[in-house]
Each structure stands twice: as structure tokens, then as C-alpha cells.
C-alpha atoms as a PDB file:
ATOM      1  CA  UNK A   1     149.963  86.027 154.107  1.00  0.00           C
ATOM      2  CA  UNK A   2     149.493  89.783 153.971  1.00  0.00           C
ATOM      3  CA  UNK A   3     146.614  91.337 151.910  1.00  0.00           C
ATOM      4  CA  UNK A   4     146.617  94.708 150.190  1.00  0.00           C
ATOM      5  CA  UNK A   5     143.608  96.737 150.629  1.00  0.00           C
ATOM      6  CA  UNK A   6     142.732  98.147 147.622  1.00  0.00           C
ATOM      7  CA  UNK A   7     140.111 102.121 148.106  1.00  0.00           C
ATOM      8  CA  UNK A   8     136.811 102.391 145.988  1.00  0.00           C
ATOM      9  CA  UNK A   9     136.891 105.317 144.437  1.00  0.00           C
ATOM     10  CA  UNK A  10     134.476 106.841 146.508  1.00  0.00           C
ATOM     11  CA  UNK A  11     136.417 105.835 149.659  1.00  0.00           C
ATOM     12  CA  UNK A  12     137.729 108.506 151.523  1.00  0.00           C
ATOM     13  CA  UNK A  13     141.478 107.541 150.790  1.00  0.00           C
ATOM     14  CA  UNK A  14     140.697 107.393 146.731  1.00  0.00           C
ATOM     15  CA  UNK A  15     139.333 111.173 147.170  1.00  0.00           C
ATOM     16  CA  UNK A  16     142.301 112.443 149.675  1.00  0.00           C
ATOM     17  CA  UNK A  17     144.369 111.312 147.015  1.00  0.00           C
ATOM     18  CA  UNK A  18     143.047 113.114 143.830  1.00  0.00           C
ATOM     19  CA  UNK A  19     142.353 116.475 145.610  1.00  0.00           C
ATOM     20  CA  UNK A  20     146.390 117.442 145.223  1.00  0.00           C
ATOM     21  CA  UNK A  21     145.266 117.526 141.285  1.00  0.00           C
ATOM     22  CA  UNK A  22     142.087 119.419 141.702  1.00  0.00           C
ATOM     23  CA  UNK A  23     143.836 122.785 141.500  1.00  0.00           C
ATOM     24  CA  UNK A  24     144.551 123.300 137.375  1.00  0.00           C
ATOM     25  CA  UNK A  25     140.368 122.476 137.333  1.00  0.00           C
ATOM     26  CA  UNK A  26     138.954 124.304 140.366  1.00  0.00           C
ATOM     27  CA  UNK A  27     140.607 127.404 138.238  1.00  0.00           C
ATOM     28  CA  UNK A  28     139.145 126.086 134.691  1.00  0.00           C
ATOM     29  CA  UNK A  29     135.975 125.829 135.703  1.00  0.00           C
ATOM     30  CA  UNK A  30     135.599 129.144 137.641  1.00  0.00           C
ATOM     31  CA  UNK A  31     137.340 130.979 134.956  1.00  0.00           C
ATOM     32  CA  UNK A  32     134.652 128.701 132.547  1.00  0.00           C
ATOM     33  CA  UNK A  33     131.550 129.974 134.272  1.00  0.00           C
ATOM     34  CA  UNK A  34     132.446 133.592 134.384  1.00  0.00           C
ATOM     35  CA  UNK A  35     133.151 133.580 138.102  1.00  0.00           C
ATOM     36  CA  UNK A  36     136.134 135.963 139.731  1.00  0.00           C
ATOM     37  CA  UNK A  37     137.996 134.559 143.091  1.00  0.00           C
ATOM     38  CA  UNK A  38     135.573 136.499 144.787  1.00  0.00           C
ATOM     39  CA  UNK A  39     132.155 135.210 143.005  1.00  0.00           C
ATOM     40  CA  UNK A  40     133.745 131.537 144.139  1.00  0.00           C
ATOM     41  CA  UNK A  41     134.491 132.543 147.294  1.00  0.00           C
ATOM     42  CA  UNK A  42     130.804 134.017 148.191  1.00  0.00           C
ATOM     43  CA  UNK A  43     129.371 130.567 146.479  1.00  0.00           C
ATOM     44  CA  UNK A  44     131.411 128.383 148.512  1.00  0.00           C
ATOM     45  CA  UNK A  45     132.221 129.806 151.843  1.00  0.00           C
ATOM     46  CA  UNK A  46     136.024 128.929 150.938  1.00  0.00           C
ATOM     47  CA  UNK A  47     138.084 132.147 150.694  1.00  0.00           C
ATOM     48  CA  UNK A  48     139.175 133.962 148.013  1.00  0.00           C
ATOM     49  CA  UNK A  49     142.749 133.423 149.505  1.00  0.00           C
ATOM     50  CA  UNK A  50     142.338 129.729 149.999  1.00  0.00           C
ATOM     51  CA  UNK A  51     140.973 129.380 146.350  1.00  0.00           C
ATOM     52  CA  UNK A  52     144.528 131.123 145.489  1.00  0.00           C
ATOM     53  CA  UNK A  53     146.372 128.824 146.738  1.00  0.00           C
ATOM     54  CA  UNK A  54     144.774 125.634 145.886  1.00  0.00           C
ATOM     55  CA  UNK A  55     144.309 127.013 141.840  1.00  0.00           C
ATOM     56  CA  UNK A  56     147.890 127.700 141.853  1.00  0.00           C
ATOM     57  CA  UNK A  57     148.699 124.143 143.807  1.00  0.00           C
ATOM     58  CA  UNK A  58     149.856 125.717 146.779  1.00  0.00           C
ATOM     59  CA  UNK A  59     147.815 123.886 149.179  1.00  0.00           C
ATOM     60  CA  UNK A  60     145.742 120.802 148.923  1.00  0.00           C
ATOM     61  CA  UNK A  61     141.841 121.445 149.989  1.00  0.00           C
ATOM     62  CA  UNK A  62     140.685 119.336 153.005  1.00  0.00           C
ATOM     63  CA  UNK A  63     137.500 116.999 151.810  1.00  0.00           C
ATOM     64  CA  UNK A  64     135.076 120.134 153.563  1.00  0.00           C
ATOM     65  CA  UNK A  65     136.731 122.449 151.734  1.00  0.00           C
ATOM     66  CA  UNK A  66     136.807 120.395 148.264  1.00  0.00           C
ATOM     67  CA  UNK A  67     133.168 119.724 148.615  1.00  0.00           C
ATOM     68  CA  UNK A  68     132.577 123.557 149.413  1.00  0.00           C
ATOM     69  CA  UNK A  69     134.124 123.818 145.998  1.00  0.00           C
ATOM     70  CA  UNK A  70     132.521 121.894 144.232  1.00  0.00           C
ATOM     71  CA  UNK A  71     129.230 123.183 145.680  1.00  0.00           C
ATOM     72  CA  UNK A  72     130.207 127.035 144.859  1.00  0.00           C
ATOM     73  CA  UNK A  73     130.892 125.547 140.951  1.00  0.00           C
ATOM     74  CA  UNK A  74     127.071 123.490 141.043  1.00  0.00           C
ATOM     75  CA  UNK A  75     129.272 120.262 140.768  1.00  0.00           C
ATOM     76  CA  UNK A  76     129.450 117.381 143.534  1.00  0.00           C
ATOM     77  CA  UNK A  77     132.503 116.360 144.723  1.00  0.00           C
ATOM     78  CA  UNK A  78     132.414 113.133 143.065  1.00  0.00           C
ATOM     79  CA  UNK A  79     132.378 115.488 139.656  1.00  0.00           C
ATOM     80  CA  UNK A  80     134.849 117.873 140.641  1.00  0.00           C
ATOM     81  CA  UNK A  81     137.430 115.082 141.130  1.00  0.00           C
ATOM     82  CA  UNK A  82     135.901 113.308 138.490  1.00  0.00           C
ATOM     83  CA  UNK A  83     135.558 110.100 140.363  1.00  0.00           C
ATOM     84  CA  UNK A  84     132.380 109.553 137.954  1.00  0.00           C
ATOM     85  CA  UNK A  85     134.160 109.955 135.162  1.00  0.00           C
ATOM     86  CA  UNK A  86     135.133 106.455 133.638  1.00  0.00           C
ATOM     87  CA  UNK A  87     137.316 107.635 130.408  1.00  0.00           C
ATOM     88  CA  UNK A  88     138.294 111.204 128.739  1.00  0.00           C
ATOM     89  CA  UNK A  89     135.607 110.349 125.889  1.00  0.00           C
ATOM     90  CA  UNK A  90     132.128 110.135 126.073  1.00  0.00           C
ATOM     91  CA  UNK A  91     130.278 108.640 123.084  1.00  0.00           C
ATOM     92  CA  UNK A  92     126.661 109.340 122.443  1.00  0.00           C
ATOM     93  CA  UNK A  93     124.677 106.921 120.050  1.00  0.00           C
ATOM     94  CA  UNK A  94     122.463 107.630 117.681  1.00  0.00           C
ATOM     95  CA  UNK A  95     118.718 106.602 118.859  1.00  0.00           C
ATOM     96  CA  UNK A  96     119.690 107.502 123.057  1.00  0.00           C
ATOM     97  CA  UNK A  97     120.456 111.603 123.081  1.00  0.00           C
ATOM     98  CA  UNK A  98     117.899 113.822 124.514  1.00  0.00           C
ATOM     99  CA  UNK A  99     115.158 115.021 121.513  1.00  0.00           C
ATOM    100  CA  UNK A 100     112.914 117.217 121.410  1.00  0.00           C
ATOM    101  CA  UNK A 101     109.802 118.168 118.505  1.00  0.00           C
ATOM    102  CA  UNK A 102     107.219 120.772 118.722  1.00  0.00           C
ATOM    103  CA  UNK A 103     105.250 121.255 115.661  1.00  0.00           C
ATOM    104  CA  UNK A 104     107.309 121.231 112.927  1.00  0.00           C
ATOM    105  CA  UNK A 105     110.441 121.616 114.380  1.00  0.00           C
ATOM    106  CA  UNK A 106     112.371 118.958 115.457  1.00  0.00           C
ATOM    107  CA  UNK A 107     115.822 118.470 117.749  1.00  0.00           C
ATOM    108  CA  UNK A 108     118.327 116.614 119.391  1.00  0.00           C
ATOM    109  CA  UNK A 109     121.342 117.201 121.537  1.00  0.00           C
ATOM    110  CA  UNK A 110     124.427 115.722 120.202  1.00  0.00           C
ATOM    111  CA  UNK A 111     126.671 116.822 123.440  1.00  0.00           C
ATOM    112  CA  UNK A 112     125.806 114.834 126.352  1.00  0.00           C
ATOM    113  CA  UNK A 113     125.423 116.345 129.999  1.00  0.00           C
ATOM    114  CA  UNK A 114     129.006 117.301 131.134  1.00  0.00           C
ATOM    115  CA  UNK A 115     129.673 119.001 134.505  1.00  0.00           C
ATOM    116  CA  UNK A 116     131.698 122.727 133.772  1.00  0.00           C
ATOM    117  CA  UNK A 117     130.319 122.340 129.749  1.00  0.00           C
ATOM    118  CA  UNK A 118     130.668 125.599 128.282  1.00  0.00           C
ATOM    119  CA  UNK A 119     129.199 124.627 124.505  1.00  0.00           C
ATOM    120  CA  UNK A 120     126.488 122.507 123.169  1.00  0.00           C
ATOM    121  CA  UNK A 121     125.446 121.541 119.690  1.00  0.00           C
ATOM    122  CA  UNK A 122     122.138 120.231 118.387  1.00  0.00           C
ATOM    123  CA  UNK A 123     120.789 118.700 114.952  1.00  0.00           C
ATOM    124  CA  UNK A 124     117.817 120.354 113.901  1.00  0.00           C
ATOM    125  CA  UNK A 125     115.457 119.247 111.720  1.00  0.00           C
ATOM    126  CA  UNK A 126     112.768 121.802 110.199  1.00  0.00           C
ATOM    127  CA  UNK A 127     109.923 120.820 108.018  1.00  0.00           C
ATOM    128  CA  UNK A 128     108.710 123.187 104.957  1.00  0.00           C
ATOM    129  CA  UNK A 129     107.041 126.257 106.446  1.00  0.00           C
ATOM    130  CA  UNK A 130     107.719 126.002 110.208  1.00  0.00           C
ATOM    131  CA  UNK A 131     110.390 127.688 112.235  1.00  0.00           C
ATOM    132  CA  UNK A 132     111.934 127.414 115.593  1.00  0.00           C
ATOM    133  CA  UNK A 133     110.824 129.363 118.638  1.00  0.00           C
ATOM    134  CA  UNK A 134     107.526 127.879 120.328  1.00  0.00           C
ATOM    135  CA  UNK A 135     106.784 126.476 123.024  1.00  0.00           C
ATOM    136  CA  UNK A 136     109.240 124.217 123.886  1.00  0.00           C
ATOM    137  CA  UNK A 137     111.844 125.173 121.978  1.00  0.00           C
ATOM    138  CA  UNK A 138     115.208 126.644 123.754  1.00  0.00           C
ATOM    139  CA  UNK A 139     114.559 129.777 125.342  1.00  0.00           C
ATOM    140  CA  UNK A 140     116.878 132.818 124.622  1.00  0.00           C
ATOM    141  CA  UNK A 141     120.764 131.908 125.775  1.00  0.00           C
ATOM    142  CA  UNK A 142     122.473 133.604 128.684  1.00  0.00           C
ATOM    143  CA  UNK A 143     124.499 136.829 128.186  1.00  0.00           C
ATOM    144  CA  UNK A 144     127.559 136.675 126.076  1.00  0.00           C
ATOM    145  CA  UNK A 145     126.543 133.283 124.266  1.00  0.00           C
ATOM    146  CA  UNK A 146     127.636 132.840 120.832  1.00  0.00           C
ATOM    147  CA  UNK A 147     126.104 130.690 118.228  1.00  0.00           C
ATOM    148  CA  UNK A 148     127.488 129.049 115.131  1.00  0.00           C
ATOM    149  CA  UNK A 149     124.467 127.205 112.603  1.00  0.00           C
ATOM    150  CA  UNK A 150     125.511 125.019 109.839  1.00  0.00           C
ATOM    151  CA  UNK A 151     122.461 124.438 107.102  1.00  0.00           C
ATOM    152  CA  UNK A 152     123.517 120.623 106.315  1.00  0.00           C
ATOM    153  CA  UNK A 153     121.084 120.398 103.815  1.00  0.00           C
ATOM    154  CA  UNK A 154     117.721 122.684 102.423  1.00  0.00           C
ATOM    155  CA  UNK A 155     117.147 126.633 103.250  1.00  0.00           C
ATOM    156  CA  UNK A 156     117.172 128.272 106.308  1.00  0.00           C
ATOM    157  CA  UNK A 157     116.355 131.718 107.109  1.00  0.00           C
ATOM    158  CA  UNK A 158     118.035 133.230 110.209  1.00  0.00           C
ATOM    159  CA  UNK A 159     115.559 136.088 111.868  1.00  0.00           C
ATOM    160  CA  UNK A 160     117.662 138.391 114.331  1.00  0.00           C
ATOM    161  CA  UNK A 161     116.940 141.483 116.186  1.00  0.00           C
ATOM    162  CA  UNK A 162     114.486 142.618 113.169  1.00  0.00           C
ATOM    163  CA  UNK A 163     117.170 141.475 110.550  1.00  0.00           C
ATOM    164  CA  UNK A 164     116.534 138.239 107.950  1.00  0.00           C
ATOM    165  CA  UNK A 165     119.820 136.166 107.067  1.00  0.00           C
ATOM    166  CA  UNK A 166     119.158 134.053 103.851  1.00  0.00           C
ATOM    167  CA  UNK A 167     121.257 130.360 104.074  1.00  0.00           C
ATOM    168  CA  UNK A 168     121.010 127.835 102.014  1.00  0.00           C
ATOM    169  CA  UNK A 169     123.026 124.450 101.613  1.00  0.00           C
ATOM    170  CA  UNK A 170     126.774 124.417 103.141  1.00  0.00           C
ATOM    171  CA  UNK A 171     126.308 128.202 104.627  1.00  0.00           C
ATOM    172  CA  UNK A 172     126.380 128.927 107.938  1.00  0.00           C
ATOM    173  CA  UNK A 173     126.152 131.911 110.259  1.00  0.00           C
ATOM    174  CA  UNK A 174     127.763 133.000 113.617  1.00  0.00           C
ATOM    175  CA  UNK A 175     126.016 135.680 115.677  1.00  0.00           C
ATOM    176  CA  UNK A 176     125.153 136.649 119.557  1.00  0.00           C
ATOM    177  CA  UNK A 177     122.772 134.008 120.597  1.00  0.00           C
ATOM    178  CA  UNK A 178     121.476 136.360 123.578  1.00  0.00           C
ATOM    179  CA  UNK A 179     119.348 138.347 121.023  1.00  0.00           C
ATOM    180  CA  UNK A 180     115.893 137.584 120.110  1.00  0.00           C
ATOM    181  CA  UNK A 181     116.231 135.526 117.197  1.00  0.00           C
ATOM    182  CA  UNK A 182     114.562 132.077 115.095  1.00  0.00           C
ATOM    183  CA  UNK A 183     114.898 130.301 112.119  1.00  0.00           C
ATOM    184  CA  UNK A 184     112.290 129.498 109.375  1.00  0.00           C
ATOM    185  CA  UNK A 185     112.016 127.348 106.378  1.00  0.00           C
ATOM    186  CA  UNK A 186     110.497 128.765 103.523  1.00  0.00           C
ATOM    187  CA  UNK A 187     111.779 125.952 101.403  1.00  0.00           C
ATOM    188  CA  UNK A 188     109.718 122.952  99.598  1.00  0.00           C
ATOM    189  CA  UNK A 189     111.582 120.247 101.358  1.00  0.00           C
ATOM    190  CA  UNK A 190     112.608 119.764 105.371  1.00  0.00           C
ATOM    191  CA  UNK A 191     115.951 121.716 106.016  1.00  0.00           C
ATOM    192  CA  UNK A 192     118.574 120.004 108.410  1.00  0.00           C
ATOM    193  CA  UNK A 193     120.985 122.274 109.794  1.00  0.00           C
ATOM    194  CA  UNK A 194     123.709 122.445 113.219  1.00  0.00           C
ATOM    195  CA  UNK A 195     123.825 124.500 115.836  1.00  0.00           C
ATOM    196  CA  UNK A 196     126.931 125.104 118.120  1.00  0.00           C
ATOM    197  CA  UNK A 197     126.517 127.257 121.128  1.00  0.00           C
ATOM    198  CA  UNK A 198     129.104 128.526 123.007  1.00  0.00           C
ATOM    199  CA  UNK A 199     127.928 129.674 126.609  1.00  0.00           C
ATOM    200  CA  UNK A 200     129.186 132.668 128.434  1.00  0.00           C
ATOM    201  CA  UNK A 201     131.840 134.526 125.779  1.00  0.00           C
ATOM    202  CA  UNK A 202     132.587 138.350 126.778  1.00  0.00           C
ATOM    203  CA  UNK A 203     132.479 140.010 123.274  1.00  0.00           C
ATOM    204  CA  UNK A 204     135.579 141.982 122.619  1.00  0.00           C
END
């Protein structure tokens, strides 16, 4: 009787045969991280002409190559070829994100750790009289970030490059996350608000 060996997926065979699909995300996640052919090419050691022709499916990376890839994008291989991935949905449960509280500001991350994540949003939680920005809180976003709040419930009070933004329940407000800004409550009762931030957007 014969028996069919069946690859982990972390068996050399499993990976040789998901690298022909990498190509569609090696270019996504370059193009997602602000990174030109040539930015790739100088992170990985791959060149610019190889990363050509595996984004556009041309050729199909060796595993040395695929893992210089990966490297060049801060991913391991095992992300890049999402052999870690176990379903295109990740659920996160109330009571297990990542939170964080300094003084009267409290906040949790409702977008769990994704490799090539370009946005993130958080519940935040103010209590009368405090405001975001201390120690501890998220420092100033990278260049080009963009961030939308949403005041859930209570009033908030955006502070931005010198300028106050007055929000109250149901408003929200979009503006360049990569400028000096905070939020305050000057309210009688704890605010609760969203926060979407989109990493890395080249304003028009």
C-alpha cells in the first residue's frame, strides 16, 4: 500500500509552492510602506530588476531570494507567504487587545498586529479634565499620516498646530496626524471617542 506524504506548511515544499503567488503582495506591500523598486532593492539585496519581475509574476523568487524579501519589507518569510496566517479574518475580543492608561486617559487598540498594516484604530476613553499626550501616550505619527476621530459619546476638544477644534457627540474630525496635536475634555462627564489612523498617505 502506497502512502501520500502530505508538507507542513513550514516544509520546504509547502513554501516552494506559495512563492509563484507572492508577486501581487511583494508589490502591495512595498507600494504600502512608501518604498520605490529601488528603496526594496537596497533593503533586500534583491535587485530592482528581479523585484520587476517577480511583482509582475514573471519569475518565481528562489526561497534566498523570498526571504531577502521579506527581510527588505521587516516581514519573515513565514509572513510574507502568509504561512502564519490561519484565515482572511482576525477577530479581536473584548477584554484581550493591547490597553493602555496614563492618568486620565485611557486606550485600547481595536486592530490587532498585522504584518504590511497601513491603519490602526483605538477606543479612547478620557475622563473630565484630562487630555491625551503624556507620557505614555502615542508619540507624534510618521510623515504623511492621516487621522480620522469619532467623539462616540461626551466633548472633545481637538488642539492642533496652535488651533482648538470644538466636538461634541456624533462629530468627528480628519486632519494630518504628523502635527503636534492632543485632545482634552473640558466636559462634566468621561468622553469616549475613535481614532482611525492611516499610516504613510502623500497629501495631494
Amino acid at each position: 500500500m502506497s502512502v501520500t506524504a502530505t508538507a507542513s506548511p513550514d516544509s520546504p515544499t509547502a513554501i516552494a509552492e506559495e512563492i509563484p503567488a507572492t508577486g501581487p503582495r511583494v508589490k502591495a506591500l512595498r507600494e504600502a510602506g512608501g518604498l520605490s523598486l529601488r528603496d526594496l532593492a537596497e533593503r533586500s539585496g534583491v535587485s530592482a530588476p528581479m523585484l520587476s519581475q517577480v511583482e509582475r509574476g514573471e519569475t518565481s523568487p528562489t526561497l534566498s531570494v523570498a526571504a531577502k524579501i521579506a527581510a527588505g519589507l521587516d516581514l519573515t518569510l513565514s509572513q510574507l507567504l502568509r504561512l502564519d496566517e490561519s484565515s482572511h479574518a482576525v477577530v479581536s475580543r473584548e477584554g484581550k487587545r493591547r490597553r493602555y492608561s496614563h492618568g486620565g486617559h485611557t486606550f485600547e487598540e481595536l486592530t490587532p498586529p498585522l504584518p504590511g498594516q497601513r491603519a490602526d484604530v483605538s477606543l479612547h476613553v478620557l475622563k473630565p479634565e484630562s487630555a491625551t499626550g503624556g507620557a505614555g501616550d502615542p508619540p507624534i505619527h510618521e510623515p504623511g499620516s492621516r487621522e480620522t476621530a469619532v467623539v462616540v459619546v461626551g466633548e472633545l476638544t481637538l488642539v492642533i498646530d496652535g488651533a482648538r477644534h470644538e466636538l461634541g457627540t456624533g462629530d468627528s474630525v480628519t486632519f494630518d496626524a504628523d502635527l503636534p496635536h492632543h485632545f482634552e475634555n473640558h466636559g462634566a462627564e468621561e468622553t469616549h471617542f475613535l481614532a482611525v489612523v492611516a499610516a504613510g498617505l502623500r497629501r495631494s
